[in-house]
Protein backbone atom coordinates (compact mmCIF):
# COMPACT_ATOMS: atom_id res chain seq x y z
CA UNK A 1 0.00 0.00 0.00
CA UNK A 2 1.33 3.10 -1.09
CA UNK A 3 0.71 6.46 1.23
CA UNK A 4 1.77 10.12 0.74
CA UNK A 5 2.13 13.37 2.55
CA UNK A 6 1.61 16.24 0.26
CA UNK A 7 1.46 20.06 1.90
CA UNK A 8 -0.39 21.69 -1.22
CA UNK A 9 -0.16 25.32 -0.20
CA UNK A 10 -3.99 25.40 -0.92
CA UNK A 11 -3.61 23.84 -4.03
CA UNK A 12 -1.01 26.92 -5.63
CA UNK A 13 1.54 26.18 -8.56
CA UNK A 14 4.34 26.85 -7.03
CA UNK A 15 6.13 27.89 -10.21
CA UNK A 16 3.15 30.12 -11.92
CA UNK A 17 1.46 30.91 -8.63
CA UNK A 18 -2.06 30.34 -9.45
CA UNK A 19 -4.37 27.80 -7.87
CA UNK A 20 -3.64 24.46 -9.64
CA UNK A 21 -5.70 21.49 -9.15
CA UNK A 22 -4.85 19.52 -11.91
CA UNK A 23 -1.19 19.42 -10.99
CA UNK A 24 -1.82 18.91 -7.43
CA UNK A 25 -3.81 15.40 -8.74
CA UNK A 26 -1.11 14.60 -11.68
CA UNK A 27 1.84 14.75 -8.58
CA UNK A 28 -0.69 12.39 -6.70
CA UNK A 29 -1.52 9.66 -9.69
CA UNK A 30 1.84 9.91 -11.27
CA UNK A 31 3.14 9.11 -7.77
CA UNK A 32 0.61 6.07 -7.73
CA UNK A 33 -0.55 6.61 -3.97
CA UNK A 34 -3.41 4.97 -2.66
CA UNK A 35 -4.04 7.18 0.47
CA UNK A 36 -2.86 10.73 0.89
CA UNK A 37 -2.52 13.09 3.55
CA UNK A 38 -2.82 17.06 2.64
CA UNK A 39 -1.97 20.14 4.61
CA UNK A 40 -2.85 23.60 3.84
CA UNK A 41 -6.57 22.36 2.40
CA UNK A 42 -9.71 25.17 2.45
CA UNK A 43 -13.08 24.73 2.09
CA UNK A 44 -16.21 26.77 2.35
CA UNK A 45 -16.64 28.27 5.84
CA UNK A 46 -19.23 30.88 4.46
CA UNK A 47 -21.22 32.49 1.67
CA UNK A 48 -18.97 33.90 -0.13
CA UNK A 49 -15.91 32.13 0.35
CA UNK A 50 -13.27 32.18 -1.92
CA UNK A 51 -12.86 28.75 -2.18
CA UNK A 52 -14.11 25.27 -2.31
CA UNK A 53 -13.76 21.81 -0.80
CA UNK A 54 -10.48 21.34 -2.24
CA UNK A 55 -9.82 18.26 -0.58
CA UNK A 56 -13.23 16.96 -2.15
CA UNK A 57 -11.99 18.61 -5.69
CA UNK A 58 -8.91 16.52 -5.69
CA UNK A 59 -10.31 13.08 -4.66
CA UNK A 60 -12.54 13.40 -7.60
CA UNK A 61 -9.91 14.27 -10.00
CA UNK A 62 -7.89 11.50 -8.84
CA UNK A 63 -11.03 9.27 -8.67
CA UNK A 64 -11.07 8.48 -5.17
CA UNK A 65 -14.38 8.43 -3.75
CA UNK A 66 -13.12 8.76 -0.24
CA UNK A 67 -12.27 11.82 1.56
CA UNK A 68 -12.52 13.89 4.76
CA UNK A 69 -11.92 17.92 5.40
CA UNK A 70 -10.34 18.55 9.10
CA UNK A 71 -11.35 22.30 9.13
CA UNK A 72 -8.63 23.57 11.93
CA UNK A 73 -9.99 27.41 11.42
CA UNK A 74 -12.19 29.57 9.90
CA UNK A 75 -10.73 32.33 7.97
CA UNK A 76 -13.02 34.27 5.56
CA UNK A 77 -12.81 35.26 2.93
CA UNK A 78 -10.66 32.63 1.87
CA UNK A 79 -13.24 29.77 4.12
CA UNK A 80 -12.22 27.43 6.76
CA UNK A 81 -8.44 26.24 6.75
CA UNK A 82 -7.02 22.79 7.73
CA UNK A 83 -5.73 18.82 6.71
CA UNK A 84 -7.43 16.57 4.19
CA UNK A 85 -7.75 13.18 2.86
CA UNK A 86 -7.99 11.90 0.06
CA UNK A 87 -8.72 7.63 0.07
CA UNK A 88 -8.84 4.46 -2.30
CA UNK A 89 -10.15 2.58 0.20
CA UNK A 90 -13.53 3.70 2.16
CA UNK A 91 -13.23 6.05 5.90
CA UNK A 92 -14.82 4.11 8.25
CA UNK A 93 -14.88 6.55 10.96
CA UNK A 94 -12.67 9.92 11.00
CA UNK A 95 -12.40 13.17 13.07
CA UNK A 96 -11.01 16.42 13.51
CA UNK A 97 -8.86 16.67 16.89
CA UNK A 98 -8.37 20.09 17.89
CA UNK A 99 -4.78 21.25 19.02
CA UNK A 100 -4.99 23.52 21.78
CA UNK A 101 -3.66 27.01 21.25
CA UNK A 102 -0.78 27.73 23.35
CA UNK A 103 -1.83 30.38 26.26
CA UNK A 104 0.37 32.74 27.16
CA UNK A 105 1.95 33.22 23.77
CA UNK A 106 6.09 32.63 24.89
CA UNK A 107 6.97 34.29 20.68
CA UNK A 108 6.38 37.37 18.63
CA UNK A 109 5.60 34.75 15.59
CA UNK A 110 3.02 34.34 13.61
CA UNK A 111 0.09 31.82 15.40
CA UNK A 112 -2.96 29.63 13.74
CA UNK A 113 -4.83 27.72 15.29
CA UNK A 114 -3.66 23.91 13.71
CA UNK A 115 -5.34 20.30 14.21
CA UNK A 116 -5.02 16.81 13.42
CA UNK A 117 -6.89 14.73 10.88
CA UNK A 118 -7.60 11.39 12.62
CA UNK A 119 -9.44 8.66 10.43
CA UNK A 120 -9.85 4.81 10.29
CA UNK A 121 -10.13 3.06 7.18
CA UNK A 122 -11.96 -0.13 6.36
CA UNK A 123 -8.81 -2.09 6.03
CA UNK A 124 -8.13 -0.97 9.49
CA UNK A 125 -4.99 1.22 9.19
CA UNK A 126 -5.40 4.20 11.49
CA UNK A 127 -4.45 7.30 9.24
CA UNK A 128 -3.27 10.61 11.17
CA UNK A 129 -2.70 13.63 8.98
CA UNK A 130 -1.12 16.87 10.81
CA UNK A 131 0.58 20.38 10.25
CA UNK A 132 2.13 21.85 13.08
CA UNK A 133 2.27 25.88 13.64
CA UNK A 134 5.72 27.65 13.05
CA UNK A 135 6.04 28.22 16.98
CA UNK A 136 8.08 26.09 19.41
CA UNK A 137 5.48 26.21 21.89
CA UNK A 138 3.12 25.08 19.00
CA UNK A 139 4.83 22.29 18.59
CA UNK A 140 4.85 21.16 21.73
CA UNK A 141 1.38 21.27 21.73
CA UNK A 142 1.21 19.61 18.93
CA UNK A 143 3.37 16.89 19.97
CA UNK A 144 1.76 16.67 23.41
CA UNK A 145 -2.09 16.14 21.48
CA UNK A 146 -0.37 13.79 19.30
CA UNK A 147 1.09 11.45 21.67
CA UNK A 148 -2.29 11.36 23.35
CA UNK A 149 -4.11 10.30 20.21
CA UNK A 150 -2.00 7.68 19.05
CA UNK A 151 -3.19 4.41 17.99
CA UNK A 152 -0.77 1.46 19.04
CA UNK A 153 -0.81 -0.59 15.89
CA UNK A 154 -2.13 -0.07 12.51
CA UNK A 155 -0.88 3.98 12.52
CA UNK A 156 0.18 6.53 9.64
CA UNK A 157 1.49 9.85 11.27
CA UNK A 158 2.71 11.93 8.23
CA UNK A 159 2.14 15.89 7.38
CA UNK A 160 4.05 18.94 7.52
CA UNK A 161 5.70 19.51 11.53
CA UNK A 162 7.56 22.40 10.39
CA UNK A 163 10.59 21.51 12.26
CA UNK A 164 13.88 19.60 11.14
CA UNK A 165 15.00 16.29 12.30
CA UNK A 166 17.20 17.30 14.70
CA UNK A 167 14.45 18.92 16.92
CA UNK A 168 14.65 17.05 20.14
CA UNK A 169 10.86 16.89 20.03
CA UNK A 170 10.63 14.19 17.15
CA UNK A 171 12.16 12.19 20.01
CA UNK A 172 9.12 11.76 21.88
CA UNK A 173 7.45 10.33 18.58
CA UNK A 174 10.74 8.37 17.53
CA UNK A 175 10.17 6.60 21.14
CA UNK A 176 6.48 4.68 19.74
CA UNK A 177 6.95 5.04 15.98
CA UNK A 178 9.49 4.29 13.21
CA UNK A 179 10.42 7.15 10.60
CA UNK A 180 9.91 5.75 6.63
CA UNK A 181 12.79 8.10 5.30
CA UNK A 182 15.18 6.09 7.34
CA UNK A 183 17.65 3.82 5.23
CA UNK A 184 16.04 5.28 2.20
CA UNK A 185 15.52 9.03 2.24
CA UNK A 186 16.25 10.29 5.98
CA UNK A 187 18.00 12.84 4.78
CA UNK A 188 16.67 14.64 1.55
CA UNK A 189 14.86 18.01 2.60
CA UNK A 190 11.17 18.93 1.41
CA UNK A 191 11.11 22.09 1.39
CA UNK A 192 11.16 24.87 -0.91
CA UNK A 193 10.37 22.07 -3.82
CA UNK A 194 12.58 24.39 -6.32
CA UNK A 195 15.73 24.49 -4.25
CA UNK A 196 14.92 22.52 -1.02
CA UNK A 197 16.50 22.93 1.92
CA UNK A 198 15.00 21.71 4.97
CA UNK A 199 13.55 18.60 5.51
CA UNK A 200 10.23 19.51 7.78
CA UNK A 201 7.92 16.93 6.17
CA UNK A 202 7.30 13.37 7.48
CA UNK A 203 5.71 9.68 7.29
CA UNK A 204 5.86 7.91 10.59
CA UNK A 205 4.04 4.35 10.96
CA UNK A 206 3.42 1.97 14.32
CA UNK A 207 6.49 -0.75 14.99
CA UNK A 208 3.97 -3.82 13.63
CA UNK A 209 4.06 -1.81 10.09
CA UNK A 210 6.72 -2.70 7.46
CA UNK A 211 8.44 0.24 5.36
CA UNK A 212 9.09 -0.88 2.17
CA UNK A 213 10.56 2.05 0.69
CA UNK A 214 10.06 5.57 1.10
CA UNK A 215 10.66 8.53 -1.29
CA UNK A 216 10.54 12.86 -1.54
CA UNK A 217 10.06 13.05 -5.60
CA UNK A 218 12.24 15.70 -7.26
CA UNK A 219 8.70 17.05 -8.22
CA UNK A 220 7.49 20.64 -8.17
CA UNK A 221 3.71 21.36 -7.78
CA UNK A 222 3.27 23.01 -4.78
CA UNK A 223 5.86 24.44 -2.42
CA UNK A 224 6.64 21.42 -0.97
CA UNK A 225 7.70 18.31 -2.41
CA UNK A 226 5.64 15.07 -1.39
CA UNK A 227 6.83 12.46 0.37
CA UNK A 228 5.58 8.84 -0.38
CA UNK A 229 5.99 5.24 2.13
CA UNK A 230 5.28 2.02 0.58
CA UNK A 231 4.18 -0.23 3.53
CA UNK A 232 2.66 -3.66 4.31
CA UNK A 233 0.68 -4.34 7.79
């Protein structure tokens, strides 16, 4: 079974900067995955909103009939911002899973409110789907709701964490869950697609799950470049 991480940047062409669905599904078919995780989705939050389910726009290019919008917040005009999934195989049950803003603030950065996508699938792989926010004490958060949410076997965590492998933090998920890149692409970055140069973009899976191979395509669609897991469980 093939899976995929794929931070879309709501869907923009990286290289022409225009919203871009048909190269957002192309990077997903040509890649040949079977269940994919996206960051950076919108959807309608209100009249008026600039854009549509996206996350339902690219399952149905890509003929998947299953997906699921995580709406983390709601910011008009553009309409409610968050993780999707996209599915060959049907969503038995899935949720959104709020992460809790940090309170106080510690940094003068830029906060969002960010959740996690949490779904099961009728072949009963456990698919989590997150994006962290670009603050350390976001991503403890982050971490922290993680860790709590965690299935024991049968798990996918994979999305955008916005920090690099060294971050001490990736420990605590390292400690119940193996990381796909390892022995095959631990250490090619993701990020910007045209000239990457950080690696901030992830596929974890449970101990009882086998890694085939993993992969970070020299493709560029949206900013970041997906990363793909081939697994068997």
């Amino acid at each position: 079974m093939k899976i995929m991480t794929f931070n879309t940047q709501s869907c923009l062409n990286y290289l022409e900067q225009k919203v871009d669905y048909d190269i957002m599904a192309k990077t997903i078919l040509d890649l040949g995955a079977e269940v994919v995780g996206l960051n950076e989705m919108h959807s309608y939050c209100e009249e008026g909103d600039t854009f549509p389910n996206q996350t339902k726009t690219l399952a149905d290019l890509c003929g998947f009939e299953n997906h699921y919008f995580a709406r983390a917040v709601c910011l008009p005009p553009e309409g409610s911002f968050g993780n999707g999934l996209i599915s060959k195989y049907k969503i038995v049950k899935a949720e959104t899973i709020a992460i809790p803003d940090p309170n106080p603030r510690k940094y003068n950065g830029y906060y969002e409110t960010r959740c996690i996508l949490k779904a099961k699938l009728e072949n009963g792989l456990t698919v989590m789907s997150v994006h962290f926010g670009l603050n350390p004490d976001e991503h403890e958060n982050a971490v922290k709701t993680i860790l709590e949410n965690l299935e024991n076997e049968k798990c996918v965590l994979m999305g955008d964490f916005n920090i690099t492998p060294d971050n001490e933090l990736l420990n605590k998920i390292r400690e119940k869950m193996k990381d796909t890149a390892v022995g095959y692409c631990e250490n090619t970055p993701t990020w910007p697609s045209d000239k990457p140069e950080m690696k901030i973009d992830y596929i974890f899976v449970t101990p009882d799950i086998e890694v085939v191979s993993a992969e970070i395509p020299e493709i560029i669609a949206s900013d970041h470049r997906a990363h793909t897991a081939e697994i068997i469980f």
